[in-house]
C-alpha atoms as a PDB file:
ATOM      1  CA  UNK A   1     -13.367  -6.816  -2.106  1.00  0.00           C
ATOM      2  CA  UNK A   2     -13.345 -10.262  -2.959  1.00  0.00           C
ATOM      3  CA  UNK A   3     -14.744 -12.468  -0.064  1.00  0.00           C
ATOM      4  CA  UNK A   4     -12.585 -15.744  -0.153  1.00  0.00           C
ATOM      5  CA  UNK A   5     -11.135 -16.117   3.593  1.00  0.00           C
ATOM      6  CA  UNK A   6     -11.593 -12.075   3.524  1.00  0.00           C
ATOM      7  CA  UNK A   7     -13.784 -11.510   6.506  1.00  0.00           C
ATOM      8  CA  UNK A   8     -10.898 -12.610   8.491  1.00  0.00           C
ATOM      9  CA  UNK A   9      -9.831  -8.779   7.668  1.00  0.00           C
ATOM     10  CA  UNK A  10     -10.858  -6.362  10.363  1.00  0.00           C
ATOM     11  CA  UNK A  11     -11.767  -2.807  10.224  1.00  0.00           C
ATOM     12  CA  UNK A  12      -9.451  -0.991  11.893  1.00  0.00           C
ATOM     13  CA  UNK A  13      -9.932   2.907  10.100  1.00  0.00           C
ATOM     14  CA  UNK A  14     -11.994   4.216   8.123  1.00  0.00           C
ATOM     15  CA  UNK A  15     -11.519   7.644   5.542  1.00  0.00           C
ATOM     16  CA  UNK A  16     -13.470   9.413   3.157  1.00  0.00           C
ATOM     17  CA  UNK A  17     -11.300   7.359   0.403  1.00  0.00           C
ATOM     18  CA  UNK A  18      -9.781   4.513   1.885  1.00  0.00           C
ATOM     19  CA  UNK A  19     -10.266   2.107   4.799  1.00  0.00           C
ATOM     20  CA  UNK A  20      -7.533   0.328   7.151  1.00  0.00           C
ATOM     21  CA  UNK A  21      -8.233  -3.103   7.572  1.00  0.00           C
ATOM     22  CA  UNK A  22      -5.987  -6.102   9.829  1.00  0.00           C
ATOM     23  CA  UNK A  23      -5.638  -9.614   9.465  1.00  0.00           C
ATOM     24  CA  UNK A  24      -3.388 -10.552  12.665  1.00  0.00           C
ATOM     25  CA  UNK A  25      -3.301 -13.808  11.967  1.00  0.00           C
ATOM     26  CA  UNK A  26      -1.482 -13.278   8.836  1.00  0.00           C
ATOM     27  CA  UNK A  27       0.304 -10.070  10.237  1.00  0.00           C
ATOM     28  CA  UNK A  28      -1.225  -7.863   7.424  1.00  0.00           C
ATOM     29  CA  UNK A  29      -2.577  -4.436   7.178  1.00  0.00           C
ATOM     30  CA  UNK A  30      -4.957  -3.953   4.230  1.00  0.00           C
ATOM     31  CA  UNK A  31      -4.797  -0.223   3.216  1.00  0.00           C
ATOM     32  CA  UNK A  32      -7.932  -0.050   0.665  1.00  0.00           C
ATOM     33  CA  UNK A  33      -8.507   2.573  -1.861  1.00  0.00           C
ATOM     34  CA  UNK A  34     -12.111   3.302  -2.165  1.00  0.00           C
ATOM     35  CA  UNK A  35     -12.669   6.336  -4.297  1.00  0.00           C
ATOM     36  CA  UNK A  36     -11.390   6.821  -7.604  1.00  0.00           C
ATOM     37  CA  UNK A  37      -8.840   9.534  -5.933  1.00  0.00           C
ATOM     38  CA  UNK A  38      -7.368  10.057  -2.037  1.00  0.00           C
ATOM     39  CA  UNK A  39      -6.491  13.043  -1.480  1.00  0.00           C
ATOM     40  CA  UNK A  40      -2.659  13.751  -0.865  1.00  0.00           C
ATOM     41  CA  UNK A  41      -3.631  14.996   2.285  1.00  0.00           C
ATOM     42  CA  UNK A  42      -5.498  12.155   3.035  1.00  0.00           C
ATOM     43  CA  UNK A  43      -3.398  10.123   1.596  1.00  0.00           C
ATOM     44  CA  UNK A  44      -0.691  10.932   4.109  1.00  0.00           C
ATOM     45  CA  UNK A  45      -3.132  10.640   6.818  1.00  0.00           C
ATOM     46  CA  UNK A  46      -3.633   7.064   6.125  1.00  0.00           C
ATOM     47  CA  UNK A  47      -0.421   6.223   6.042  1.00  0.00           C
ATOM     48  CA  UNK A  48       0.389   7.557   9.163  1.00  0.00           C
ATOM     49  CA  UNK A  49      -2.387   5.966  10.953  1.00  0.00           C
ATOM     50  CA  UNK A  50      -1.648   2.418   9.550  1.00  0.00           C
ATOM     51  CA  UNK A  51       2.210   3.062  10.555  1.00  0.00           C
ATOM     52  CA  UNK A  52       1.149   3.334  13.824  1.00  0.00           C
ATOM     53  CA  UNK A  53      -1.376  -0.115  13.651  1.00  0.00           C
ATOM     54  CA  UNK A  54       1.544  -2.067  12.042  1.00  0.00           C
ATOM     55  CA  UNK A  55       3.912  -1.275  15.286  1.00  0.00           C
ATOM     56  CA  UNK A  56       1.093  -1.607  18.001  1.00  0.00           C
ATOM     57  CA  UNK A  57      -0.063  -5.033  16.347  1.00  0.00           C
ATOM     58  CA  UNK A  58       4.238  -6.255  14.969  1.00  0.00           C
ATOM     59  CA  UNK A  59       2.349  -6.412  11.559  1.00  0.00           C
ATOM     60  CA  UNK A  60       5.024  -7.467   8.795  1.00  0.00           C
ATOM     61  CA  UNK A  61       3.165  -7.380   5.363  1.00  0.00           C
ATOM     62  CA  UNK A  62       1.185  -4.096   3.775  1.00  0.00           C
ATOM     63  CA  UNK A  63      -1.209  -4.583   1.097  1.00  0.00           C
ATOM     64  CA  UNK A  64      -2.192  -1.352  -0.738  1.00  0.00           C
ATOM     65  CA  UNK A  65      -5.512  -2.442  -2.854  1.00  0.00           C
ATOM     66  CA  UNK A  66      -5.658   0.027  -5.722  1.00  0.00           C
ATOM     67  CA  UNK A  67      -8.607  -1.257  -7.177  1.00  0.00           C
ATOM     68  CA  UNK A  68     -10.593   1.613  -6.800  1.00  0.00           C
ATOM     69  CA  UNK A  69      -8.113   4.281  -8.401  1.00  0.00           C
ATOM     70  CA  UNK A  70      -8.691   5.942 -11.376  1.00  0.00           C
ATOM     71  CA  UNK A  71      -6.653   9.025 -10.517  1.00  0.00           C
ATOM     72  CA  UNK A  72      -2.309   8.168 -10.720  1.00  0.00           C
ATOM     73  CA  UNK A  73      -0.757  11.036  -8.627  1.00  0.00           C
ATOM     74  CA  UNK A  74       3.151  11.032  -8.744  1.00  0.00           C
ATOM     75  CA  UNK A  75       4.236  13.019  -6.033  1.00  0.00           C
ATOM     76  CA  UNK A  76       1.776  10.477  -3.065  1.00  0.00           C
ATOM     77  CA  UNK A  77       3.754   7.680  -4.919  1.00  0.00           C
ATOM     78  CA  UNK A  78       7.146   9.494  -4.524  1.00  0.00           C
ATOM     79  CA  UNK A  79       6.048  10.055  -0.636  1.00  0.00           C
ATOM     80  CA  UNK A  80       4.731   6.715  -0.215  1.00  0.00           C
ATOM     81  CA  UNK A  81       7.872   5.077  -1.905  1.00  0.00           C
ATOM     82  CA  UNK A  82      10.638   6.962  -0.024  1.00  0.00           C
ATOM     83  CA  UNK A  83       9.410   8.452   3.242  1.00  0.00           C
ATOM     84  CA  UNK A  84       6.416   5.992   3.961  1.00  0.00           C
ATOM     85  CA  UNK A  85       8.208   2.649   3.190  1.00  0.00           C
ATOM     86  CA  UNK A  86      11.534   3.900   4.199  1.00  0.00           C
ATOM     87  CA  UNK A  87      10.039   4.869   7.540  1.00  0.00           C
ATOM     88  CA  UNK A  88       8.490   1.028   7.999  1.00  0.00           C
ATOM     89  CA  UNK A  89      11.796  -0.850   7.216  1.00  0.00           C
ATOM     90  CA  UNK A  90      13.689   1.369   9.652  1.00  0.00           C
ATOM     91  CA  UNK A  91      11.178   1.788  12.478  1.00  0.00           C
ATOM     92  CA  UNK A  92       9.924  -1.996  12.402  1.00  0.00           C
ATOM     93  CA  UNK A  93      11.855  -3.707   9.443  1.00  0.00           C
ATOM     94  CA  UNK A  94       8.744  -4.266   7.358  1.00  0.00           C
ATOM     95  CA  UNK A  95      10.137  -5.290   3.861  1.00  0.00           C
ATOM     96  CA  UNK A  96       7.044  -6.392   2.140  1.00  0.00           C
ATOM     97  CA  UNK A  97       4.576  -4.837   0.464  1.00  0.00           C
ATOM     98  CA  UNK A  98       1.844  -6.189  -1.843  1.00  0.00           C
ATOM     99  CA  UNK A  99      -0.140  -3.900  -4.439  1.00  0.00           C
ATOM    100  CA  UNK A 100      -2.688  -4.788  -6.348  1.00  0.00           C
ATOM    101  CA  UNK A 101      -3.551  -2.654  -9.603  1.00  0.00           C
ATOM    102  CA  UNK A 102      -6.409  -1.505 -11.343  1.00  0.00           C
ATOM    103  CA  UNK A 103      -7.850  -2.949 -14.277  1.00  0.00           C
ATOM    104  CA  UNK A 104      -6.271   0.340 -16.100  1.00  0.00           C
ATOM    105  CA  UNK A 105      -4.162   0.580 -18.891  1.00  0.00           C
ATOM    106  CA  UNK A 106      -3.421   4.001 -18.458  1.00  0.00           C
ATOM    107  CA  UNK A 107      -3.227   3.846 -14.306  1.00  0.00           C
ATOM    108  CA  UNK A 108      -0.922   0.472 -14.953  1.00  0.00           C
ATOM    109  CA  UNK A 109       1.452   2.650 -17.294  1.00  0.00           C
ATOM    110  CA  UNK A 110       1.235   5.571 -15.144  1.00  0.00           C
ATOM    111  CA  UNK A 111       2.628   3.499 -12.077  1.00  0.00           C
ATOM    112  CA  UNK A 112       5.612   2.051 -14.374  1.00  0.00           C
ATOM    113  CA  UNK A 113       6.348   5.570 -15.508  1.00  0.00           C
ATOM    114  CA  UNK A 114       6.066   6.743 -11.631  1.00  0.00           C
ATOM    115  CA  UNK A 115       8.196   3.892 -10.686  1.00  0.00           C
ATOM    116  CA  UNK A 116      10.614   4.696 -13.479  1.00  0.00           C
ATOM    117  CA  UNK A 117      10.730   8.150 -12.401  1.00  0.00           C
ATOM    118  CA  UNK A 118      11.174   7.149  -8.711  1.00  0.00           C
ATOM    119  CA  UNK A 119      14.492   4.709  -9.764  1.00  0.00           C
ATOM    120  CA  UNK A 120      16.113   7.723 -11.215  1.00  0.00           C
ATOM    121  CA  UNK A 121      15.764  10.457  -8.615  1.00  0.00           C
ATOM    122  CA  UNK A 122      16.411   8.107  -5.801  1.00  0.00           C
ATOM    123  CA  UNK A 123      19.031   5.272  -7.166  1.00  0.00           C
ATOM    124  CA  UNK A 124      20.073   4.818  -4.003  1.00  0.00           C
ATOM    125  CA  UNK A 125      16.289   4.122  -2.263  1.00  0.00           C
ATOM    126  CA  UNK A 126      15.797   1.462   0.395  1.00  0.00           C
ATOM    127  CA  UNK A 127      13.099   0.558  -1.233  1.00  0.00           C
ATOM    128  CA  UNK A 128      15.402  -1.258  -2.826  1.00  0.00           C
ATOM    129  CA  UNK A 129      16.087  -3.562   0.047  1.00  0.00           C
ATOM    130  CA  UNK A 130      12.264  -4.514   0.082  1.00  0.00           C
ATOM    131  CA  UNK A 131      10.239  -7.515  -1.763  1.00  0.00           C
ATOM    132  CA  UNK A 132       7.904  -5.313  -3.291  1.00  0.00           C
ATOM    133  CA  UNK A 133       5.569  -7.094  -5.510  1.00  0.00           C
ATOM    134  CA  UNK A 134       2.324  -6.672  -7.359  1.00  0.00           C
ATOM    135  CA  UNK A 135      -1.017  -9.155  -7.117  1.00  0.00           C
ATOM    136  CA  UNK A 136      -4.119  -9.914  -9.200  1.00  0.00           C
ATOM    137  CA  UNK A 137      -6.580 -10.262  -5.750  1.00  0.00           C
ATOM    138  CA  UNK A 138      -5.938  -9.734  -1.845  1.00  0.00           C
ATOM    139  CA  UNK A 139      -6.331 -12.992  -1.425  1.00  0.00           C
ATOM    140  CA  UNK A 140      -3.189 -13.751  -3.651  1.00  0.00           C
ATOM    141  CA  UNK A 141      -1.101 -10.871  -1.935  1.00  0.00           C
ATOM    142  CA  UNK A 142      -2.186 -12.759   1.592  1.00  0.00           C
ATOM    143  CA  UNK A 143      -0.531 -15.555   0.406  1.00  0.00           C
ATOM    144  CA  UNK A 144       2.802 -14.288  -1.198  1.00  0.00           C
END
């Protein structure tokens, strides 16, 4: 993880392949891949647990740092896209979420294909009501 203004992030979880981290300040959760590959298990695990942070601390942004991945698995996106998110903007009307990608051709394609996949099965998503964007750094996701 880059370390400019970064230590302001706190642990708050940590998993075999990811950690939880908060910056209240800035009302953002960090979820942070760092494996090549979480688990889909694990995966939901996470999730859960920083659902639960971003109502006990009224968190409104989610960053999900990719960095790490080497591994694209469609069917934790498809979960993560219309269960996880959808659960957020309902529960506690979070609406934006920040990713930032791998330096990975293939894992970069492989999300556009997922996300491509995702439009056509659920047209009618909320997370389509959500400012969903992508950033080069944490830092730069902080700060959108």
């Amino acid at each position: 993880m880059e370390n400019n203004n970064l230590d302001e992030f706190k642990i708050a979880e940590k998993f075999d392949h990811t950690e939880l981290l908060v910056w209240k300040e800035k009302k953002a959760i960090l979820i942070r891949a760092t494996a090549p590959y979480i688990p889909m298990e694990e995966f939901k695990e996470v999730f859960t647990k920083a659902t639960e942070i971003i109502g006990r601390e009224r968190l409104t942004k989610t960053i999900f740092d990719k960095t790490q991945l080497t591994v694209f698995h469609q069917p934790s996106m498809e979960w993560y896209f219309i269960v996880w998110k959808e659960e957020l903007l309902t529960k506690y009307g979070v609406r934006m979420h920040r990713k930032i990608l791998p330096d990975n051709n293939v894992f970069v394609q492989s999300v556009k294909l997922g996300r491509m996949k995702i439009e056509k099965n659920f047209p009618n998503g909320k997370y389509k009501e959500m400012d969903i964007q992508y950033a080069k750094s944490v830092m730069e996701a902080v700060e959108m």
